[in-house]
C-alpha atoms as a PDB file:
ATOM      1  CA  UNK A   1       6.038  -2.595  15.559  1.00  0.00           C
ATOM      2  CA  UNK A   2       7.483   1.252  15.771  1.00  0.00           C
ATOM      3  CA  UNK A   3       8.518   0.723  12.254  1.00  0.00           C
ATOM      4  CA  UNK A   4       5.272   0.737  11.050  1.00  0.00           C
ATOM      5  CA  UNK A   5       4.219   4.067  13.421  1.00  0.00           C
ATOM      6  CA  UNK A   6       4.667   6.080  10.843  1.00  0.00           C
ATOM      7  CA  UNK A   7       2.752   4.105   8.002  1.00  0.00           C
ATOM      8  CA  UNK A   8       0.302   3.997  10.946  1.00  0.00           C
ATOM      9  CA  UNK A   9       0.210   7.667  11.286  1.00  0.00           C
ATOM     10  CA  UNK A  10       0.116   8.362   7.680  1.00  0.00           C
ATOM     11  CA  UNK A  11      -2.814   6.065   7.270  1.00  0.00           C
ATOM     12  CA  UNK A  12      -5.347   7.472   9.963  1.00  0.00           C
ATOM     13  CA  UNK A  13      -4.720  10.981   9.735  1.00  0.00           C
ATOM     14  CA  UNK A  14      -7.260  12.943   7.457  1.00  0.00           C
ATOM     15  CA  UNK A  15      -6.543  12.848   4.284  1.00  0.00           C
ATOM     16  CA  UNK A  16      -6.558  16.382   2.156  1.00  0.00           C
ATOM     17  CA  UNK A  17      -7.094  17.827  -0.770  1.00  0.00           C
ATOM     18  CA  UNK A  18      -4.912  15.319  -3.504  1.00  0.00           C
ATOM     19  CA  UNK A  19      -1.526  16.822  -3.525  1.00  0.00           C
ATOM     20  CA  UNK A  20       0.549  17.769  -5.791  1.00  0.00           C
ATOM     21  CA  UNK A  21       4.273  15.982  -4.975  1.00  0.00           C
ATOM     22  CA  UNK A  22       5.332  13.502  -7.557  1.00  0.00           C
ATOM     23  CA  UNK A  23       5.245  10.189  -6.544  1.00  0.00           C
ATOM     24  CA  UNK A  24       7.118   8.338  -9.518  1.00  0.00           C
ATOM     25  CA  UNK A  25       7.137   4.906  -7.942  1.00  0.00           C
ATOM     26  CA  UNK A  26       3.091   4.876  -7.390  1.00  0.00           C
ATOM     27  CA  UNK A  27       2.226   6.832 -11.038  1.00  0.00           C
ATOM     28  CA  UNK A  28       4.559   3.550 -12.670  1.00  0.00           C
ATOM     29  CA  UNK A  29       1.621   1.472 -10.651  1.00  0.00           C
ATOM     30  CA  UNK A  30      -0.933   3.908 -11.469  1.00  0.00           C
ATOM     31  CA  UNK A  31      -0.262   3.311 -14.806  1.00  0.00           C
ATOM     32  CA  UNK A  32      -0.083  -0.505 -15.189  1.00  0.00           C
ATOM     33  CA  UNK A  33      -2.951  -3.045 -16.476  1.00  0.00           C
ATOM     34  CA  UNK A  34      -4.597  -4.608 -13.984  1.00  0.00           C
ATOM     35  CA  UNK A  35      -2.825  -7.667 -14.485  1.00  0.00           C
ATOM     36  CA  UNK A  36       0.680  -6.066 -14.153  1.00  0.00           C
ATOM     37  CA  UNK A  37       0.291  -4.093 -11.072  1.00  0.00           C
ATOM     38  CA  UNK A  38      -1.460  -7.211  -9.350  1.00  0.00           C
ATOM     39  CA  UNK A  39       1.584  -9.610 -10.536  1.00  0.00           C
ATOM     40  CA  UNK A  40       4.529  -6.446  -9.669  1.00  0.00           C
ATOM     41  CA  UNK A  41       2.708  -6.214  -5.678  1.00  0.00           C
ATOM     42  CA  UNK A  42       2.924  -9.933  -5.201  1.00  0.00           C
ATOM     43  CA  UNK A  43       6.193 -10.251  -6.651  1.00  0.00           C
ATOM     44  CA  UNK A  44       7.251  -7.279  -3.786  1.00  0.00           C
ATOM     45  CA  UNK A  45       5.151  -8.898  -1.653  1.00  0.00           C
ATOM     46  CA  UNK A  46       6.991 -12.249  -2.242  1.00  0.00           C
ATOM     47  CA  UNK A  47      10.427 -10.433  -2.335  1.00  0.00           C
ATOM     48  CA  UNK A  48       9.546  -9.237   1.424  1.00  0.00           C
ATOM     49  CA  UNK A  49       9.300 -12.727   2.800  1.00  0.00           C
ATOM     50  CA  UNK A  50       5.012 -12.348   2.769  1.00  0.00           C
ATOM     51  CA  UNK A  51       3.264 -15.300   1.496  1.00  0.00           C
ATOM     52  CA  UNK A  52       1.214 -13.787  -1.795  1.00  0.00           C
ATOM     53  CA  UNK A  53       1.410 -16.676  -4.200  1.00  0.00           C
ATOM     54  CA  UNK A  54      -0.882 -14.072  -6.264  1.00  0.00           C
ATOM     55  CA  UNK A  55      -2.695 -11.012  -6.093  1.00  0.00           C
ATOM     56  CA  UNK A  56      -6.442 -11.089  -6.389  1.00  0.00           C
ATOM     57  CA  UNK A  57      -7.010  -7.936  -6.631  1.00  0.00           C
ATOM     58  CA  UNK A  58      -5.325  -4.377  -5.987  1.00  0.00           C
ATOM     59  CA  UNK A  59      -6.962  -1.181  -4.795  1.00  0.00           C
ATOM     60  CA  UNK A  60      -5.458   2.070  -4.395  1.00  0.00           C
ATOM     61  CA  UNK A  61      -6.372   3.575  -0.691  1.00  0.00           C
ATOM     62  CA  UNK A  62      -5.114   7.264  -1.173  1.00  0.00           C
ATOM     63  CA  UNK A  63      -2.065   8.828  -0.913  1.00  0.00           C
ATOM     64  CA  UNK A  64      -1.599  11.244   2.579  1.00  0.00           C
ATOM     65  CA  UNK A  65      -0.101  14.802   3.092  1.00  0.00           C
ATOM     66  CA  UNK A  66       2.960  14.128   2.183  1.00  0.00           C
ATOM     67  CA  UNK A  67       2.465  12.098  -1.076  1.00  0.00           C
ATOM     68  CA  UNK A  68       2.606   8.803  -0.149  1.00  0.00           C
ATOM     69  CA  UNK A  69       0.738   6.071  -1.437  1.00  0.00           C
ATOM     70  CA  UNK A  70      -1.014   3.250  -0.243  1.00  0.00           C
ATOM     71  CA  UNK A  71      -1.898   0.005  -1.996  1.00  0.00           C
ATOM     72  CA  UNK A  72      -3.982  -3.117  -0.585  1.00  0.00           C
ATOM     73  CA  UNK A  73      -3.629  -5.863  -2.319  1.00  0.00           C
ATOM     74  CA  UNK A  74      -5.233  -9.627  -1.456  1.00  0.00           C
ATOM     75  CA  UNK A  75      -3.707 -12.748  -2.582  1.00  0.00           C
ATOM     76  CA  UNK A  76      -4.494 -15.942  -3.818  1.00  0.00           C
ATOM     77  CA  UNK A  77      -3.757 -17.824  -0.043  1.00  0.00           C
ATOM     78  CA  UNK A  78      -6.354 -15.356   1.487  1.00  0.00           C
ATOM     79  CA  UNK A  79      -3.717 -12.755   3.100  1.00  0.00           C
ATOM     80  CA  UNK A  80      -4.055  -9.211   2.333  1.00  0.00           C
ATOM     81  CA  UNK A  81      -1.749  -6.324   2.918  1.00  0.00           C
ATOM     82  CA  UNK A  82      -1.743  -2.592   2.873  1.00  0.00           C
ATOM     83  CA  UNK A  83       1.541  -1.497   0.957  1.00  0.00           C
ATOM     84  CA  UNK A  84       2.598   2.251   1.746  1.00  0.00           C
ATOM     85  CA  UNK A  85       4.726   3.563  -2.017  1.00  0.00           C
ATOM     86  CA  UNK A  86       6.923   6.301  -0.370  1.00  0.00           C
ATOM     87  CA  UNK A  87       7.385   9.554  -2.170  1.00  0.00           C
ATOM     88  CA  UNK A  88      11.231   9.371  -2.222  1.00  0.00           C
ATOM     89  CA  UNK A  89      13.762   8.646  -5.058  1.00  0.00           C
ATOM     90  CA  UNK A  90      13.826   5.154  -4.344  1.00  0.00           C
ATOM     91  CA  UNK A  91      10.197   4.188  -4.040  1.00  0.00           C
ATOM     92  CA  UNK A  92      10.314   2.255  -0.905  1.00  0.00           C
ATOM     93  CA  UNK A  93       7.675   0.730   0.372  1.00  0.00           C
ATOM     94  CA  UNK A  94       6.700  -0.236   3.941  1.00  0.00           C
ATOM     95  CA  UNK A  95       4.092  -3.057   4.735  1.00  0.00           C
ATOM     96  CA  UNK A  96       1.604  -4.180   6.924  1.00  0.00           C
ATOM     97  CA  UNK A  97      -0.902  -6.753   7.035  1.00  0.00           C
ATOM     98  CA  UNK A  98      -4.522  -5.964   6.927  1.00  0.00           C
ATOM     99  CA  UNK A  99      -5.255  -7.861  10.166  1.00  0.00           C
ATOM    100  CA  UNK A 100      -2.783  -5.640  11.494  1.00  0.00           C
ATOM    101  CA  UNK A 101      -3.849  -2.144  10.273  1.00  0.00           C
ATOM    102  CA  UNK A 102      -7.316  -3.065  11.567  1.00  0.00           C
ATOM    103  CA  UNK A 103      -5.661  -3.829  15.058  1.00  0.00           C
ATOM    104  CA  UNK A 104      -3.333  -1.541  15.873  1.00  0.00           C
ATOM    105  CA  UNK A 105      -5.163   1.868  13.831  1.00  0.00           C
ATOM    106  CA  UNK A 106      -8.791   0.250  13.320  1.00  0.00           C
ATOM    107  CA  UNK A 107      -8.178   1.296   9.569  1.00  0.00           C
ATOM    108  CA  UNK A 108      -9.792  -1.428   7.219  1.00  0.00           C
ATOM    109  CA  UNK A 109      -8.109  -1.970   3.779  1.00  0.00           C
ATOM    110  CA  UNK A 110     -10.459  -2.062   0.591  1.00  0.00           C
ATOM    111  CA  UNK A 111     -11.656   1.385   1.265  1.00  0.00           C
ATOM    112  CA  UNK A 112     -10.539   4.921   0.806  1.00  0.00           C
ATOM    113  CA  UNK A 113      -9.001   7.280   2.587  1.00  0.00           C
END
């Protein structure tokens, strides 16, 4: 659980002005059809051992101070997940169920930031 503190923190602290760090991993997403961002987050999803035969449907939550990102996505089996894009060369991610956000932070996915 402590490795998701600081997605945690990220995702209930109060969210500023949109900022202005690159975040090259999230503006590839950003940029992708519908259908091509929802197949590229299950296939990470999928990749990470989650069960996401497919993505329903992908929402961008915000991005926090230090740029960032946060996806939800819910798939196909009725799972959903929040997916934190980091703003480092890499673009890892970190994720969490929804279930869990709403537990531990009392954050719900499917809404902004």
């Amino acid at each position: 659980m402590m490795k998701f503190a600081t997605m945690i923190a990220g995702l209930t602290m109060t969210v500023a002005a949109p900022t202005l760090r690159a975040n090259p991993a999230h503006d590839q997403l950003a940029g992708m059809s519908i259908t091509q961002r929802a197949s590229a987050l299950a296939s990470l999803l999928r990749a990470s051992d989650e069960t996401c035969p497919s993505a329903k449907r992908t929402f961008y939550q915000g991005s926090d101070n230090n740029g960032n990102a946060f996806w939800n996505v819910e798939c196909s089996g009725g799972s959903a997940y929040v997916i934190q894009v980091n703003n480092d060369a890499r673009g890892s991610t970190r994720i969490l169920s929804c279930k869990a956000l709403k537990a531990v932070a009392g954050t719900n996915c499917f809404r902004k930031l």
